[in-house]
N, C-alpha and C. Protein backbone atom coordinates (compact mmCIF):
# COMPACT_ATOMS: atom_id res chain seq x y z
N UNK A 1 -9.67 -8.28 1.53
CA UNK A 1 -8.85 -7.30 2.24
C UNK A 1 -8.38 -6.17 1.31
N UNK A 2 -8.54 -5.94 0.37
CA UNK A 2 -8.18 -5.07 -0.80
C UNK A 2 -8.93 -3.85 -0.76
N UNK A 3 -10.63 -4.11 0.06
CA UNK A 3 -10.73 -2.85 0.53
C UNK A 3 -10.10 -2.25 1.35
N UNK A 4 -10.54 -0.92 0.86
CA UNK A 4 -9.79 0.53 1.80
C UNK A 4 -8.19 -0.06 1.65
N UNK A 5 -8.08 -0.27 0.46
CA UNK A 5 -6.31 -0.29 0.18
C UNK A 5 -6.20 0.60 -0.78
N UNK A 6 -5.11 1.62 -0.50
CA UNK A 6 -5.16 2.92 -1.80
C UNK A 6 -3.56 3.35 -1.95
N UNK A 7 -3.31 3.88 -2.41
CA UNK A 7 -1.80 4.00 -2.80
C UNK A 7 -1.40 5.68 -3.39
N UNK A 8 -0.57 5.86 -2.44
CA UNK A 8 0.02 7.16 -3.06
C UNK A 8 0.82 7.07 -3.83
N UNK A 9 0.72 7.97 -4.98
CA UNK A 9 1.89 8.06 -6.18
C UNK A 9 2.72 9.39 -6.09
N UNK A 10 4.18 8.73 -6.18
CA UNK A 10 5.21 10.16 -5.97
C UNK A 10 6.29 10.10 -6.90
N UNK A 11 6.25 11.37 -7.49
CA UNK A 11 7.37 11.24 -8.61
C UNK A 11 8.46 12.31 -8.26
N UNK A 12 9.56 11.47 -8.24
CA UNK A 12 11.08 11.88 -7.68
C UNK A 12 12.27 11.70 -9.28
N UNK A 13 11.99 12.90 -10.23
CA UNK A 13 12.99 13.09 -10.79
C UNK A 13 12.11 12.11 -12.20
N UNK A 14 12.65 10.88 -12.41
CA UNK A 14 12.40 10.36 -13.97
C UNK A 14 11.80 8.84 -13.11
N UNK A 15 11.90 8.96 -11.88
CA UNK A 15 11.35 7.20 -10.85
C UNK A 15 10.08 7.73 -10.70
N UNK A 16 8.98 6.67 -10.36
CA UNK A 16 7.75 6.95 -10.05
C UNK A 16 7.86 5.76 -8.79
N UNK A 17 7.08 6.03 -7.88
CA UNK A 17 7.20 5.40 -6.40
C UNK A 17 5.78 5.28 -6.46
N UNK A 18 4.98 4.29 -5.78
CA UNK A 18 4.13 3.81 -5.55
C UNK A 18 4.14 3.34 -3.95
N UNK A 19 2.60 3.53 -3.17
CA UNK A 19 3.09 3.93 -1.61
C UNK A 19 1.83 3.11 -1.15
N UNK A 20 1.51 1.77 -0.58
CA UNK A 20 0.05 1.49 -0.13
C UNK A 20 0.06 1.79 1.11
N UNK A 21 -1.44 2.04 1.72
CA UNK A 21 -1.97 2.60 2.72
C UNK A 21 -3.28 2.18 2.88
N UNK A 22 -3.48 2.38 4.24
CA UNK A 22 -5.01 2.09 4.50
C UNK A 22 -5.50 2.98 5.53
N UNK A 23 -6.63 3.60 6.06
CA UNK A 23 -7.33 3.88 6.88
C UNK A 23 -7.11 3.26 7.98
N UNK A 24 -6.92 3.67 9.54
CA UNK A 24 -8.10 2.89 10.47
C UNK A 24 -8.69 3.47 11.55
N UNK A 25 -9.77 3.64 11.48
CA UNK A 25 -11.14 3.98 11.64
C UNK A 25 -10.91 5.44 11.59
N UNK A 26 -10.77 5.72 10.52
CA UNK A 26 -10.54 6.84 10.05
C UNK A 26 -9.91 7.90 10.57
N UNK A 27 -9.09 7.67 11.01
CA UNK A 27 -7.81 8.69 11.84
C UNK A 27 -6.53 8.59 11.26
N UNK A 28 -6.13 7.27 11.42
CA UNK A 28 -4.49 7.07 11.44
C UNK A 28 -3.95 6.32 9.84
N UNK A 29 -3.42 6.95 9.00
CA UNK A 29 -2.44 6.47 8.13
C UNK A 29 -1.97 5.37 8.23
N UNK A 30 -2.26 3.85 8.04
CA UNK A 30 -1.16 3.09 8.03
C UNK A 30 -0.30 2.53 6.91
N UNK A 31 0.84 3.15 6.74
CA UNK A 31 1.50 2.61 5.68
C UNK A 31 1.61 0.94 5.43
N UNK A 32 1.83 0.62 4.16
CA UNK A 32 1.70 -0.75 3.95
C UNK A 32 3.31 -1.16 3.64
N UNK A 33 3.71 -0.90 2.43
CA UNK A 33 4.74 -1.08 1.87
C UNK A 33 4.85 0.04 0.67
N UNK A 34 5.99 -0.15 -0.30
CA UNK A 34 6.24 0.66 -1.46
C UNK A 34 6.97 0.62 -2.34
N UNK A 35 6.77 0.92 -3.68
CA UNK A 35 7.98 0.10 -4.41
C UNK A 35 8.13 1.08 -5.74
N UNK A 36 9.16 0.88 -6.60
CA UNK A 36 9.28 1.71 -7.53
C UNK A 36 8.53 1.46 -8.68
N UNK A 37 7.77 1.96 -9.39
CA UNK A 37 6.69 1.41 -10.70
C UNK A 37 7.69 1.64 -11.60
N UNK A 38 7.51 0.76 -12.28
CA UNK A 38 8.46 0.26 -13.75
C UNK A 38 7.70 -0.19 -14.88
N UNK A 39 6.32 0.19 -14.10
CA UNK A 39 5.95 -0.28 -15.82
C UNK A 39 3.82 0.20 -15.21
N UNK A 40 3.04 0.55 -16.41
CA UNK A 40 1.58 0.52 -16.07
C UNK A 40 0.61 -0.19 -15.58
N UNK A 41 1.09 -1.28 -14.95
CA UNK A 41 0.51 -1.89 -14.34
C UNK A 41 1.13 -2.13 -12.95
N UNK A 42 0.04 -2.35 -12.10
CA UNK A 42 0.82 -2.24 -10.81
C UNK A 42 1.14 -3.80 -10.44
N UNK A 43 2.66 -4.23 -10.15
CA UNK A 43 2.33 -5.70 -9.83
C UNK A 43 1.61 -6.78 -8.84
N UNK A 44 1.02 -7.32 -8.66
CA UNK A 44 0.17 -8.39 -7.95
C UNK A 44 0.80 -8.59 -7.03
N UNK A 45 2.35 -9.10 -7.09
CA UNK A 45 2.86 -9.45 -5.88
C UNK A 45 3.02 -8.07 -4.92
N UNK A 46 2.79 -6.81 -5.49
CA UNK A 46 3.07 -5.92 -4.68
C UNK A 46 1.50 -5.41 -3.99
N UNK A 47 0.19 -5.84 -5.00
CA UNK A 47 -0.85 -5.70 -3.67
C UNK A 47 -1.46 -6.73 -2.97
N UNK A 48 -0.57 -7.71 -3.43
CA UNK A 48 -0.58 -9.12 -2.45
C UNK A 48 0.28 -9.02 -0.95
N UNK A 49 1.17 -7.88 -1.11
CA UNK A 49 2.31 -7.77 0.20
C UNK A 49 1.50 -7.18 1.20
N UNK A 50 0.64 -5.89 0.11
CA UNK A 50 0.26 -4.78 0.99
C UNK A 50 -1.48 -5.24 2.01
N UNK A 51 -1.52 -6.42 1.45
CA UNK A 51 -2.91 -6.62 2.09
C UNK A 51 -2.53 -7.76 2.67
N UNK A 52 -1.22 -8.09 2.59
CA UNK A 52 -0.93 -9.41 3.88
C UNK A 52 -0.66 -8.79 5.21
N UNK A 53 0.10 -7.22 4.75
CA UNK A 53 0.67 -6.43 5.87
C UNK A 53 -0.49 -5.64 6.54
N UNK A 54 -1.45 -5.37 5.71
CA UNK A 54 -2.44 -4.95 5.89
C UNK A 54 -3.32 -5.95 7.19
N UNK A 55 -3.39 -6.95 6.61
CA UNK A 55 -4.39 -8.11 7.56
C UNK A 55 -3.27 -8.50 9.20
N UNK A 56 -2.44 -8.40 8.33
CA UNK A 56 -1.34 -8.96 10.12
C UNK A 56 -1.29 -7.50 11.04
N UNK A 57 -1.16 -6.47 10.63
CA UNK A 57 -1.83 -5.16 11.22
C UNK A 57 -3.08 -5.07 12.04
N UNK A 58 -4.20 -5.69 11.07
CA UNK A 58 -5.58 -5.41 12.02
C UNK A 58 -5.65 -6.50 12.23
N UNK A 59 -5.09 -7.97 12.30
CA UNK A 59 -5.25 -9.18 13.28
C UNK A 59 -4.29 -8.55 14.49
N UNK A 60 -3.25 -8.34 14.71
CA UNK A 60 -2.43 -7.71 15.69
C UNK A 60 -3.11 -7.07 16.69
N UNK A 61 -3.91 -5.76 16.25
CA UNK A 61 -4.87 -4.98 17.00
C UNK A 61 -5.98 -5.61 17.52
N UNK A 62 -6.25 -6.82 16.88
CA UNK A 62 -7.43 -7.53 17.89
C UNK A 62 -7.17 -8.01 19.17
């Protein structure tokens, strides 16, 4: 599920924000979740959230 998972980066002042998203079927934006980056690596539990929210999204739509 990690495909077509991508993440916008936004910097607000001295914070850096991190934003996941996905496609679907190539129209609509769906936001995932988002969190503040604190460090160069992005954490696991945070693209573990975004592709659980991700999958309960397009199981939903089925």
């Amino acid at each position: 599920m990690k495909k077509n998972l991508f993440y916008l980066r936004v910097k607000q002042g001295s914070n850096i924000y991190r934003i996941f998203f996905c496609y679907d079927e190539d129209k609509i934006v769906v936001i995932m979740n988002g969190f503040t980056k604190k460090s160069q690596k992005t954490p696991s539990k945070e693209i573990e959230r975004a592709v659980k929210i991700k999958k309960e999204y397009f199981d939903e739509k089925e």
